[in-house]
C-alpha atoms as a PDB file:
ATOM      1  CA  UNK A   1      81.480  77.898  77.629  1.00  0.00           C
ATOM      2  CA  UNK A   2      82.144  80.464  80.559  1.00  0.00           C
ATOM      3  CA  UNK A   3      82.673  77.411  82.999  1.00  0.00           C
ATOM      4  CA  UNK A   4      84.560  75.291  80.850  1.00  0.00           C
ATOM      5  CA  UNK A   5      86.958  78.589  80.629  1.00  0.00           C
ATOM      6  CA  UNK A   6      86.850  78.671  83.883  1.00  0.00           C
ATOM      7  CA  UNK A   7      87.802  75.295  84.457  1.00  0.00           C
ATOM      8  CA  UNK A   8      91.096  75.368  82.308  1.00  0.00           C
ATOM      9  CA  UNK A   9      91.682  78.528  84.202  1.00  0.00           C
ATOM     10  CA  UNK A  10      91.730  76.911  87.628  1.00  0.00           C
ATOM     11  CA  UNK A  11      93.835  73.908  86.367  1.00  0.00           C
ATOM     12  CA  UNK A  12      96.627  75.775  84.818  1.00  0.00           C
ATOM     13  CA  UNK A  13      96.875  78.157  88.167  1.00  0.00           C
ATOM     14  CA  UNK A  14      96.576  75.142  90.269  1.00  0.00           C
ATOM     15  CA  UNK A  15      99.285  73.401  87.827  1.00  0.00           C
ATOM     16  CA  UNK A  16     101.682  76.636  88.316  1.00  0.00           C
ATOM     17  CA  UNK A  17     101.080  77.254  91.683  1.00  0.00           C
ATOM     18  CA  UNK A  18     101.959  73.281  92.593  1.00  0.00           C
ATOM     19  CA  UNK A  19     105.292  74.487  90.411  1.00  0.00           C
ATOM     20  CA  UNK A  20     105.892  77.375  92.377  1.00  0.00           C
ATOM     21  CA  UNK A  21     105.491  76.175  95.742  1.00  0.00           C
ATOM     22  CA  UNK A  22     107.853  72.674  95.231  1.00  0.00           C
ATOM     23  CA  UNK A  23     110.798  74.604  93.263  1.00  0.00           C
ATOM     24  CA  UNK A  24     110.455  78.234  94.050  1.00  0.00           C
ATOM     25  CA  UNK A  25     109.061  78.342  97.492  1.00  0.00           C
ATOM     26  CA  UNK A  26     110.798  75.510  98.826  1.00  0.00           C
ATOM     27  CA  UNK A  27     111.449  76.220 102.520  1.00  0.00           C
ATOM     28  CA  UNK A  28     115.029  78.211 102.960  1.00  0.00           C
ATOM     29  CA  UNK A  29     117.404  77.307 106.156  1.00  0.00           C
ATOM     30  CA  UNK A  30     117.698  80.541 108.414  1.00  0.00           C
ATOM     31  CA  UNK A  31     120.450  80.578 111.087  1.00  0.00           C
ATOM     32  CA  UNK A  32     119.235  79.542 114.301  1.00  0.00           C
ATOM     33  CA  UNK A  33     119.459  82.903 115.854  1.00  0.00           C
ATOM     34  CA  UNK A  34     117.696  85.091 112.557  1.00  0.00           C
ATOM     35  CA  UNK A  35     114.116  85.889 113.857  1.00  0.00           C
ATOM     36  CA  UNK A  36     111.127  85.042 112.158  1.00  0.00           C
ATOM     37  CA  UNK A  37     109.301  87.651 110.644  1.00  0.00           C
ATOM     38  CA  UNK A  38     105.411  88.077 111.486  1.00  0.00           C
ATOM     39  CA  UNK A  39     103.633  87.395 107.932  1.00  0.00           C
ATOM     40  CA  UNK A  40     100.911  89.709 106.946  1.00  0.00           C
ATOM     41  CA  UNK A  41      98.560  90.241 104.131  1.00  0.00           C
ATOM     42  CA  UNK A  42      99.559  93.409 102.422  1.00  0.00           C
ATOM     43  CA  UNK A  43      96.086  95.189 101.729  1.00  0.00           C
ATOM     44  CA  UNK A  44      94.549  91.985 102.984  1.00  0.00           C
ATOM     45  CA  UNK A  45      95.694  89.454 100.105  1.00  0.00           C
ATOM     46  CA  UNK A  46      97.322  91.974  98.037  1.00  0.00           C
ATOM     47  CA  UNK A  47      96.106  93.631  94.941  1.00  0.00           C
ATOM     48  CA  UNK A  48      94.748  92.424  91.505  1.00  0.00           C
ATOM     49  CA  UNK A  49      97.144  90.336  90.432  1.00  0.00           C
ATOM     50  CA  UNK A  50      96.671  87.464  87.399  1.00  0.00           C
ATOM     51  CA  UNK A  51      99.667  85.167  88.561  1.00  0.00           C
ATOM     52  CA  UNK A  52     102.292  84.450  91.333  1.00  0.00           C
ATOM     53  CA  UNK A  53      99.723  84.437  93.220  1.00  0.00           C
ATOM     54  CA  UNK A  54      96.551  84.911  91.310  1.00  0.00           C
ATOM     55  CA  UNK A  55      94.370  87.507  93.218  1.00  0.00           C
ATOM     56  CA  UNK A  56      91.256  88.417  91.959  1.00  0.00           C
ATOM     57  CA  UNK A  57      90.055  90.272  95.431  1.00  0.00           C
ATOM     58  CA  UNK A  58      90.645  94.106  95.610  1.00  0.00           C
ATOM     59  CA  UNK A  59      93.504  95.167  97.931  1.00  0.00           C
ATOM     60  CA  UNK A  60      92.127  96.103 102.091  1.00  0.00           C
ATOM     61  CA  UNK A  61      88.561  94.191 101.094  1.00  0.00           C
ATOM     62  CA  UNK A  62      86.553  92.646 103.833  1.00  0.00           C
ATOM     63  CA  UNK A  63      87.368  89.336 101.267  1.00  0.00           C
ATOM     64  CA  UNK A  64      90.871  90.032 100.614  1.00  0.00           C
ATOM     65  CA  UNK A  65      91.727  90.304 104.347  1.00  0.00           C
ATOM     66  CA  UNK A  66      89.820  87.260 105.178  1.00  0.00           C
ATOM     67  CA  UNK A  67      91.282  85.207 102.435  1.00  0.00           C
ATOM     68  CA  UNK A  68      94.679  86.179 103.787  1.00  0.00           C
ATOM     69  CA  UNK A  69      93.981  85.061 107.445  1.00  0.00           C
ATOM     70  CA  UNK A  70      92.680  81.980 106.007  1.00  0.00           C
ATOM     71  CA  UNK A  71      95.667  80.918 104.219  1.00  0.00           C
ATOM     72  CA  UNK A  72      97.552  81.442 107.427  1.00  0.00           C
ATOM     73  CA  UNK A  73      98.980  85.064 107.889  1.00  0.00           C
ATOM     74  CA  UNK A  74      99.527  86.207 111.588  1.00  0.00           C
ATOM     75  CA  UNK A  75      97.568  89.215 110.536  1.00  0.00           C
ATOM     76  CA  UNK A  76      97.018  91.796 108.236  1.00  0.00           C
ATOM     77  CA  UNK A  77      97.992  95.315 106.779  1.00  0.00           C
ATOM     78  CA  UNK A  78      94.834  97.693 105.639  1.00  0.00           C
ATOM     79  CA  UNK A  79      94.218 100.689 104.524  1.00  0.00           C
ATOM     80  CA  UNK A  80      92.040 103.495 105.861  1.00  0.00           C
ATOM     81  CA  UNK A  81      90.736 106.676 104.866  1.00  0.00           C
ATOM     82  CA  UNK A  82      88.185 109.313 106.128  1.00  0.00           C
ATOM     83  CA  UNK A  83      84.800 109.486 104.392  1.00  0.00           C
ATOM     84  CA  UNK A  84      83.199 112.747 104.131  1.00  0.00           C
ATOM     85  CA  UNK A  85      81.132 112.234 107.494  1.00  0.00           C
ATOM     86  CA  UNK A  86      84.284 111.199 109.048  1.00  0.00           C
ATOM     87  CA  UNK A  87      83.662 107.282 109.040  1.00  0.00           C
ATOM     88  CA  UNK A  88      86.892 105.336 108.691  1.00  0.00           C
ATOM     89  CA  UNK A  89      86.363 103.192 105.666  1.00  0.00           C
ATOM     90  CA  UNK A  90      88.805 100.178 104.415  1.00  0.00           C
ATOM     91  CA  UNK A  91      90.438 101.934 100.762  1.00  0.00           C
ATOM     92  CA  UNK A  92      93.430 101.932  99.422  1.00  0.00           C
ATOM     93  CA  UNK A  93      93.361 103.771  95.876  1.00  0.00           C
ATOM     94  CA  UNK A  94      93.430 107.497  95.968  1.00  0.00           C
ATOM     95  CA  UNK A  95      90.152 107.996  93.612  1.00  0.00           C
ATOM     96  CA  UNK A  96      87.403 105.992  93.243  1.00  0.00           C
ATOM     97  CA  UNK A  97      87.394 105.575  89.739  1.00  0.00           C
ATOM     98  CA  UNK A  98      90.487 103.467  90.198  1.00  0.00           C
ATOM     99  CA  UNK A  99      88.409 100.590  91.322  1.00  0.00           C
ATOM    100  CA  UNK A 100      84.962 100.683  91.950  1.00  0.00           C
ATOM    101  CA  UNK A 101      82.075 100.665  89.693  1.00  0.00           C
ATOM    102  CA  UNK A 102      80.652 103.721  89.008  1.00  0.00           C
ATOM    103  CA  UNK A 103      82.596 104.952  91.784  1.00  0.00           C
ATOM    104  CA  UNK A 104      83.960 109.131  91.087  1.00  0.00           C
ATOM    105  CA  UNK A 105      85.980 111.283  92.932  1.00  0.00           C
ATOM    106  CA  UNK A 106      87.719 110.578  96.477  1.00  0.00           C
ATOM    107  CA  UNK A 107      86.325 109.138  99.775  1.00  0.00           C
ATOM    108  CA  UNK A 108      86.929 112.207 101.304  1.00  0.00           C
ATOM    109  CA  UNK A 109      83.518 113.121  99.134  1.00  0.00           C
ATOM    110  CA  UNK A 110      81.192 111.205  99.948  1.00  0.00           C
ATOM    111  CA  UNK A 111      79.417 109.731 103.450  1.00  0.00           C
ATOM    112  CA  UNK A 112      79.782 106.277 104.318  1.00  0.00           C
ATOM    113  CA  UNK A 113      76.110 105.128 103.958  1.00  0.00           C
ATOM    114  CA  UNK A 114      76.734 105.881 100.168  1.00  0.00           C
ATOM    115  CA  UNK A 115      80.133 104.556 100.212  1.00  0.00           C
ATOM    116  CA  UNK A 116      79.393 101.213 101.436  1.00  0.00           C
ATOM    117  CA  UNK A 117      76.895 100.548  98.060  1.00  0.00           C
ATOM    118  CA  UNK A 118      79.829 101.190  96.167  1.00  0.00           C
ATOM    119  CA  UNK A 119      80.897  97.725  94.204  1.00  0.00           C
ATOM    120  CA  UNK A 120      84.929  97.249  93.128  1.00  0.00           C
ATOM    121  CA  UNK A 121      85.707  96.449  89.646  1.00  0.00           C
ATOM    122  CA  UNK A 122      88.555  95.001  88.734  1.00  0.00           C
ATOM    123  CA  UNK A 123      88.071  94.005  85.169  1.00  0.00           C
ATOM    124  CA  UNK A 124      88.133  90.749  83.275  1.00  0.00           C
ATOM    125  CA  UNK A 125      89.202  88.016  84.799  1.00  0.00           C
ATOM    126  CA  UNK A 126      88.824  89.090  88.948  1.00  0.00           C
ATOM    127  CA  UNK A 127      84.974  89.889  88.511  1.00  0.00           C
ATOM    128  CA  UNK A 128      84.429  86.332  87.786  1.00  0.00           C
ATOM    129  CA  UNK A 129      85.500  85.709  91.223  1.00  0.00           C
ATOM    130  CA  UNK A 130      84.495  88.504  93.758  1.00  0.00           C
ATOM    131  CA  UNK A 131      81.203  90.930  94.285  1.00  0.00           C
ATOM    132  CA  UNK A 132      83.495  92.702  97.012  1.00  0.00           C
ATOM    133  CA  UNK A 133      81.480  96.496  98.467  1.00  0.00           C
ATOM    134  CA  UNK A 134      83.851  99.478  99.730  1.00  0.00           C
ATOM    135  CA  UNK A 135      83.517  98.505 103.884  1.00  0.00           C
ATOM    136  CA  UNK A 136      83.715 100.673 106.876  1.00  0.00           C
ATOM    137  CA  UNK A 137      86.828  99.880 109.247  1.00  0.00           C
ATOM    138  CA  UNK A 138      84.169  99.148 111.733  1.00  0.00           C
ATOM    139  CA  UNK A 139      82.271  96.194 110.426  1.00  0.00           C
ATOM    140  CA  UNK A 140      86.315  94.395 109.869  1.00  0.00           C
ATOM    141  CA  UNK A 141      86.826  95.278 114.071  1.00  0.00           C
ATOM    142  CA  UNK A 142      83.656  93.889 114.614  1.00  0.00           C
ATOM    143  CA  UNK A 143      84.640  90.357 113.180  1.00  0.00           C
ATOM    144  CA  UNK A 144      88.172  90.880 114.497  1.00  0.00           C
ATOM    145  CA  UNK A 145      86.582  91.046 118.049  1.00  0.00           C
ATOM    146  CA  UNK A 146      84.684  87.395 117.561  1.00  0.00           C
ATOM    147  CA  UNK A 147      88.158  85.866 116.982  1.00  0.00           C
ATOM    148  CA  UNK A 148      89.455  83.809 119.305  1.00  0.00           C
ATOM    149  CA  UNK A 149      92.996  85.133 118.868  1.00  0.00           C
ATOM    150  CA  UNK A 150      92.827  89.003 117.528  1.00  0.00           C
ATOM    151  CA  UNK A 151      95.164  89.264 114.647  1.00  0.00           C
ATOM    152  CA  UNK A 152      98.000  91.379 114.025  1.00  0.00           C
ATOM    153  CA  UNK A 153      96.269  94.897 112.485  1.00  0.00           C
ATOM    154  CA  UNK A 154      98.916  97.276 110.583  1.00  0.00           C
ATOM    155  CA  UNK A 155      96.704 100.811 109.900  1.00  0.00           C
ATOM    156  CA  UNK A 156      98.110 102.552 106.622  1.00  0.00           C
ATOM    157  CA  UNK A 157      96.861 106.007 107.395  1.00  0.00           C
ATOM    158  CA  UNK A 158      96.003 107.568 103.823  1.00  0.00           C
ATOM    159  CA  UNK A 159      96.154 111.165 104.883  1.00  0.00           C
ATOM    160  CA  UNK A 160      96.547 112.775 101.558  1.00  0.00           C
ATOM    161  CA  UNK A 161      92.891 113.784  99.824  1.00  0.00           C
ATOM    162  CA  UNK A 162      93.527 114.009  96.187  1.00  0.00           C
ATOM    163  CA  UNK A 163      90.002 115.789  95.781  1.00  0.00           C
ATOM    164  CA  UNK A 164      90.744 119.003  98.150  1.00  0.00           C
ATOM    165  CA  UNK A 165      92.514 122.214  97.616  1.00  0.00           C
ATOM    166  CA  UNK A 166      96.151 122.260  97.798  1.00  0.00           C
ATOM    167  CA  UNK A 167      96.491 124.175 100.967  1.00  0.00           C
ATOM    168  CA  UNK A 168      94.069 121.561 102.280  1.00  0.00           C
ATOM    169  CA  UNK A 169      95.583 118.196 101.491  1.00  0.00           C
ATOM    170  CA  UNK A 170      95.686 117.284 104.964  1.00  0.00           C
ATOM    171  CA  UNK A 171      93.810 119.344 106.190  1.00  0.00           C
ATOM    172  CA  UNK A 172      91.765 116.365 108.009  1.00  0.00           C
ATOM    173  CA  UNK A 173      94.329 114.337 109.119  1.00  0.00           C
ATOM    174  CA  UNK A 174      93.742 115.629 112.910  1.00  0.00           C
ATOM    175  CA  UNK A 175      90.054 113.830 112.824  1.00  0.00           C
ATOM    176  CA  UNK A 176      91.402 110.831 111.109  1.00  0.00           C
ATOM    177  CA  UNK A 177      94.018 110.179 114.024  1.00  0.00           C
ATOM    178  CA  UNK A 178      91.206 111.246 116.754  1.00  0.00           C
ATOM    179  CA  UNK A 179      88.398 109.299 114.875  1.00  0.00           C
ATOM    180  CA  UNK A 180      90.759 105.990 114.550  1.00  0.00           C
ATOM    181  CA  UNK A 181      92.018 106.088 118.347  1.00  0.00           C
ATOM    182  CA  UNK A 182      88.564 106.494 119.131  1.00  0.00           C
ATOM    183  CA  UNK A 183      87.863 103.074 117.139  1.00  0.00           C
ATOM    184  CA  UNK A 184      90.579 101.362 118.736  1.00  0.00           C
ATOM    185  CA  UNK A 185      89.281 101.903 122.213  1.00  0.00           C
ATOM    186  CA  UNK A 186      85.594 101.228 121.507  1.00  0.00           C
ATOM    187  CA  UNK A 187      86.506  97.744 120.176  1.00  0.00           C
ATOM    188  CA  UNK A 188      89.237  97.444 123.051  1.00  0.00           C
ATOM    189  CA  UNK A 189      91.789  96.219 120.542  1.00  0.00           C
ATOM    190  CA  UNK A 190      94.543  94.739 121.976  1.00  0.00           C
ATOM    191  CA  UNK A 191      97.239  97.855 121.437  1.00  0.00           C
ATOM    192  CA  UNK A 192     100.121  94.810 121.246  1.00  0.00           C
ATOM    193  CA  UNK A 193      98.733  93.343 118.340  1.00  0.00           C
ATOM    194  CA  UNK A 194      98.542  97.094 116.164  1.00  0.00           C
ATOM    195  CA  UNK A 195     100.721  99.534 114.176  1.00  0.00           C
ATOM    196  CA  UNK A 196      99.575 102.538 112.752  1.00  0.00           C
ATOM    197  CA  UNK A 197     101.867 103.809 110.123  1.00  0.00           C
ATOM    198  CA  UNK A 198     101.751 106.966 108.316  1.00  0.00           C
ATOM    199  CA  UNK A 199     104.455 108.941 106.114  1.00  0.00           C
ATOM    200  CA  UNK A 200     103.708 111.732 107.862  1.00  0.00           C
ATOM    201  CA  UNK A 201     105.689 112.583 111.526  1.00  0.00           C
ATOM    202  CA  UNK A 202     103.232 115.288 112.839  1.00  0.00           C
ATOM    203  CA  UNK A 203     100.436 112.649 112.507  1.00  0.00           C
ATOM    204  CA  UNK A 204     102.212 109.904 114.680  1.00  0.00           C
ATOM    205  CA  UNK A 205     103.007 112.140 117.105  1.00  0.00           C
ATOM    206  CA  UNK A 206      99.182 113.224 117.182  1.00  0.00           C
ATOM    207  CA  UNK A 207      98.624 109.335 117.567  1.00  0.00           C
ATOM    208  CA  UNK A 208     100.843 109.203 120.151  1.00  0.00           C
ATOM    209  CA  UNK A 209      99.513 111.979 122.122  1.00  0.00           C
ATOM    210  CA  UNK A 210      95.916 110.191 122.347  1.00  0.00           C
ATOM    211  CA  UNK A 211      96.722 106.928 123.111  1.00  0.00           C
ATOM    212  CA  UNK A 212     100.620 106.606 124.141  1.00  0.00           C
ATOM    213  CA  UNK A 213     100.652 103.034 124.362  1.00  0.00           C
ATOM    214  CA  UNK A 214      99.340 102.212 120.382  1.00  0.00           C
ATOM    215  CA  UNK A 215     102.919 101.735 118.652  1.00  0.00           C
ATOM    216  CA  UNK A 216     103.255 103.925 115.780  1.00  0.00           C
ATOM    217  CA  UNK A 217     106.159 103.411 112.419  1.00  0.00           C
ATOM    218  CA  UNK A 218     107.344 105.513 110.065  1.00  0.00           C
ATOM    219  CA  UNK A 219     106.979 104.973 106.338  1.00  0.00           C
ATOM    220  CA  UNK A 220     110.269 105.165 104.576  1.00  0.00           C
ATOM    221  CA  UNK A 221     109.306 105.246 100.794  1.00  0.00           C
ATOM    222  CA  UNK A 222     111.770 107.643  99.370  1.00  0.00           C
ATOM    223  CA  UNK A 223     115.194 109.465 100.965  1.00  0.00           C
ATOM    224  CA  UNK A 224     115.443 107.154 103.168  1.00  0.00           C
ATOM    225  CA  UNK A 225     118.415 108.690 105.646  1.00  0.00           C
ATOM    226  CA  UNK A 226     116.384 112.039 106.279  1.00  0.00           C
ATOM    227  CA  UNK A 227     113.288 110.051 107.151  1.00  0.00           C
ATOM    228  CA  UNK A 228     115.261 107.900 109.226  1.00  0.00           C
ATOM    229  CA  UNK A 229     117.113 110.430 110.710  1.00  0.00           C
ATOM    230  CA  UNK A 230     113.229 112.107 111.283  1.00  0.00           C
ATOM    231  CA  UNK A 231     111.844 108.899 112.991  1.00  0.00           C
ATOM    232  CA  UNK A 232     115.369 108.578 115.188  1.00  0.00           C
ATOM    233  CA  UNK A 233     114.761 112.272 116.572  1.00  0.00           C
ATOM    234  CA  UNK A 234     111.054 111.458 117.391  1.00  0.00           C
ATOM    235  CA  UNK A 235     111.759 108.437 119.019  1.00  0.00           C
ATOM    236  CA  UNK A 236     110.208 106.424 117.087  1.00  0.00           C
ATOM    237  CA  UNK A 237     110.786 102.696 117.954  1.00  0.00           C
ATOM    238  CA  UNK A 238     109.586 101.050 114.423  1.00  0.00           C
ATOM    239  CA  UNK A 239     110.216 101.775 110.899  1.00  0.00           C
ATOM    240  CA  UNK A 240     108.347 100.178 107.454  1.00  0.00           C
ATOM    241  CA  UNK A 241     110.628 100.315 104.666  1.00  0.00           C
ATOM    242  CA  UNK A 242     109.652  99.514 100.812  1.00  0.00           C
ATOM    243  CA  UNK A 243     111.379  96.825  99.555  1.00  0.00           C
ATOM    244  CA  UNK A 244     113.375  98.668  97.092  1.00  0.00           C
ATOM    245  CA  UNK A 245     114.828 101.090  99.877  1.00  0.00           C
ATOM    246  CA  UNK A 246     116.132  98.439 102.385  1.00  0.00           C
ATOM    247  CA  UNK A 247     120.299  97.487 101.825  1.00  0.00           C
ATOM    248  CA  UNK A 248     121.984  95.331 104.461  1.00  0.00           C
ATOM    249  CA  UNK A 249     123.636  98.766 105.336  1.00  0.00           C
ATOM    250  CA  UNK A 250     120.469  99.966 106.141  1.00  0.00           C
ATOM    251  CA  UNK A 251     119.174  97.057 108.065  1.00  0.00           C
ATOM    252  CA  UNK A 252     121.970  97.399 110.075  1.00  0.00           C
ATOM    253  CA  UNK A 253     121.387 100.953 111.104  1.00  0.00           C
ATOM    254  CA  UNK A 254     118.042 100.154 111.776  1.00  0.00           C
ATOM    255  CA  UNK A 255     118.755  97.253 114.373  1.00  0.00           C
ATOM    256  CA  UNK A 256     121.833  99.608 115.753  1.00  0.00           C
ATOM    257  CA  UNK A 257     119.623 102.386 116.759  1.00  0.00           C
ATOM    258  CA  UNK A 258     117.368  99.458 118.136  1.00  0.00           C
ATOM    259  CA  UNK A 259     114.432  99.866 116.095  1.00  0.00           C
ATOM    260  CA  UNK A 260     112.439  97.536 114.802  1.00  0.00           C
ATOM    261  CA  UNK A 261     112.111  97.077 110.744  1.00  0.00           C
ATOM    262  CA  UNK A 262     108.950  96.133 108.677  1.00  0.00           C
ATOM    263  CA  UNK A 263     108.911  95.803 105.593  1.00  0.00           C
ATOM    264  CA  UNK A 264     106.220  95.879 102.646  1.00  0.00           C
ATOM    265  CA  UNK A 265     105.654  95.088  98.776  1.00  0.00           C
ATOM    266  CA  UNK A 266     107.310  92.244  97.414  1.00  0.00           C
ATOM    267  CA  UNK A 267     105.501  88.559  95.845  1.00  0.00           C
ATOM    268  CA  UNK A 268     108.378  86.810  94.363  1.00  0.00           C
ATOM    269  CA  UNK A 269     110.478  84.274  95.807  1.00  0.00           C
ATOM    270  CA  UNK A 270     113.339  86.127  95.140  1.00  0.00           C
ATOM    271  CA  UNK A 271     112.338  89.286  96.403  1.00  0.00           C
ATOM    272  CA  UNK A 272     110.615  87.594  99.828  1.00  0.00           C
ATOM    273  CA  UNK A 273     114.183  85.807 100.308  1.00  0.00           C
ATOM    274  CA  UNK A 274     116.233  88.741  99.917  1.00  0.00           C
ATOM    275  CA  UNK A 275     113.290  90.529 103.048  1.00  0.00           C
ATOM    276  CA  UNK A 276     114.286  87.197 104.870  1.00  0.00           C
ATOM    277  CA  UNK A 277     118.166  88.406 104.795  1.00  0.00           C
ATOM    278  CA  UNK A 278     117.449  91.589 106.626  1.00  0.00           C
ATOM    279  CA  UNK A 279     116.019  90.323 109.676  1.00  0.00           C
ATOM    280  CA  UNK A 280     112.886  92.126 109.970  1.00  0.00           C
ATOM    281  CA  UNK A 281     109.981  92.324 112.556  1.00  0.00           C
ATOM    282  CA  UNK A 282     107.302  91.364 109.634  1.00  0.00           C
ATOM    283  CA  UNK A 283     106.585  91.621 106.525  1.00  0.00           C
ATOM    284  CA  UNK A 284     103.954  92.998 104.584  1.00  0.00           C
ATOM    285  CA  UNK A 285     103.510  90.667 101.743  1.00  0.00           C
ATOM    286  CA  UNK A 286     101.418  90.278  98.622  1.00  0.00           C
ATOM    287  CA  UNK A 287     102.416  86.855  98.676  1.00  0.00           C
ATOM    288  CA  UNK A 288     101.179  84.950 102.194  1.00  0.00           C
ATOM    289  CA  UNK A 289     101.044  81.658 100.840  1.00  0.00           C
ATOM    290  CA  UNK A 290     104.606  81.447  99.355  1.00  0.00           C
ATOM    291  CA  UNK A 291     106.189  83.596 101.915  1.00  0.00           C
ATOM    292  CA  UNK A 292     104.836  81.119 104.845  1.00  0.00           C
ATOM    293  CA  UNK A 293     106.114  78.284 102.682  1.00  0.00           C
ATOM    294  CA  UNK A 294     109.654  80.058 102.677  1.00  0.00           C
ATOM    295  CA  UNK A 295     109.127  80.135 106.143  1.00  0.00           C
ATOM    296  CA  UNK A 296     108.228  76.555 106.291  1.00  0.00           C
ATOM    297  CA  UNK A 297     104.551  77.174 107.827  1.00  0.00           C
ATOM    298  CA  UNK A 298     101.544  75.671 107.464  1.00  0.00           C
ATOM    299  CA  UNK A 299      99.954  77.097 104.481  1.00  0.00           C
ATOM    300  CA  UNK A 300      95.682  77.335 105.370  1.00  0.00           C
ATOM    301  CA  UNK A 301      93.440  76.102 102.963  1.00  0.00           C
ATOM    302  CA  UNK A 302      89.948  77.674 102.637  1.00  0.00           C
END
């Protein structure tokens, strides 16, 4: 019974991503001159999503970025936090609860050996399709290194550690910076090919002052003109906007103080053509397959 269900399910997401990707996703005609955006994977292929696309991996998994590199991105976008014997490991939620089995508590509390044992759960149907583990930043560098081509890395810095005091929020976001720097040069990652971001401006600078040549963006998630206005002061050359805080007016600031724009969240093909309009650097999409088909790029089949 399971695999007939599982059957039916295949065919009508095959039947409705066929749809999708002749009507919706049709390739769009961008002026000669408009540049074209690196694609990544957002938290590798996004996050648990049943449709549009369906993703049953859980978002900055060792699966989830390899899925997303194998449908054709240029790269992706993952998430990193500090584990309790300061181990960067790939994470995106703020608790563990949120998706893991068994899983309580925050990174920050636990060391990596244990960490790694942890198994995600993302509930009926996505645990039909993946036996994903919580992985250390090091084993994905590792692989990254065997490639012939290293792909484009974007390092969401998740400073903030829900578990600790209130004076102490970030109280560890020093050894994150030192410990990921530290990563970077041990695997001799090509420093053209990364961006760490971070909301916070004391941490980039910190980044900065290790390694001057890694390029470093600001995340611009709320207010936008006083973080902008923060990121133009530091002299900071890129910015990664949310979707919903980017307006042509905007863009054009951005490209006037000649600054490069990402941009993040978005898996619609209304939403991904309205990112195309603004002329960004990349995008950080939860939708690689119909965002390369926009594009008109090959699409990668596993």
């Amino acid at each position: 019974m399971r695999t007939k269900i599982l059957l039916i399910l295949a065919a009508a997401l095959a039947l409705g991503w066929m749809w999708l990707r002749y009507w919706q996703y049709a390739a769009i005609a961008l002026p000669a001159t408009a540049p074209r955006p690196l694609v990544l994977g957002h938290a590798g292929s996004g996050f648990f999503t049943p449709f549009n696309p369906f993703n049953p991996l859980p978002p900055s998994s060792l699966a989830g970025v390899r899925h997303a590199l194998a449908q054709g991105a240029d790269g992706v976008e993952i998430d990193v936090q500090l584990s309790q014997d300061s181990v960067l490991m790939l994470y995106h939620d703020q608790e563990l609860n949120n998706s893991t089995a068994g899983g309580t508590g925050c990174v920050s509390q636990y060391p990596a050996a244990e960490l790694v044992q942890l198994r995600y759960q993302g509930g009926w149907p996505y645990d039909w399709f993946q036996e994903e583990r919580v992985a250390a930043l090091d084993t994905l560098l590792g692989e990254f290194k065997q490639k012939a081509t290293f792909p484009y890395l974007h390092f969401d810095l998740h400073e903030e550690d829900a578990c600790a005091a209130p004076k102490k929020t970030y109280a560890r976001s020093p050894v994150l910076a030192r410990q990921l720097v530290r990563q970077l040069v041990r695997h001799q990652v090509p420093l053209g090919r990364v961006l760490v971001t971070s909301m916070r401006l004391p941490t980039l600078k910190y980044v900065r002052t290790l390694l001057p040549a890694v390029p470093v963006a600001l995340e611009i998630v709320l207010k936008f003109d006083s973080v902008f206005a923060q990121a133009q002061a530091a002299g900071i050359k890129t910015v990664l906007v949310k979707k919903d805080q980017i307006t042509p007016e905007r863009a054009a600031r951005i490209q006037a103080a000649g600054m490069q724009l990402v941009l993040f969240g978005g898996r619609s093909a209304g939403a991904m053509k309205k990112q195309l309009a603004f002329g960004p650097h990349a995008i950080e999409t939860d939708n690689v397959t119909g965002l390369l088909s926009l594009l008109n790029r090959p699409v990668g089949k596993e």
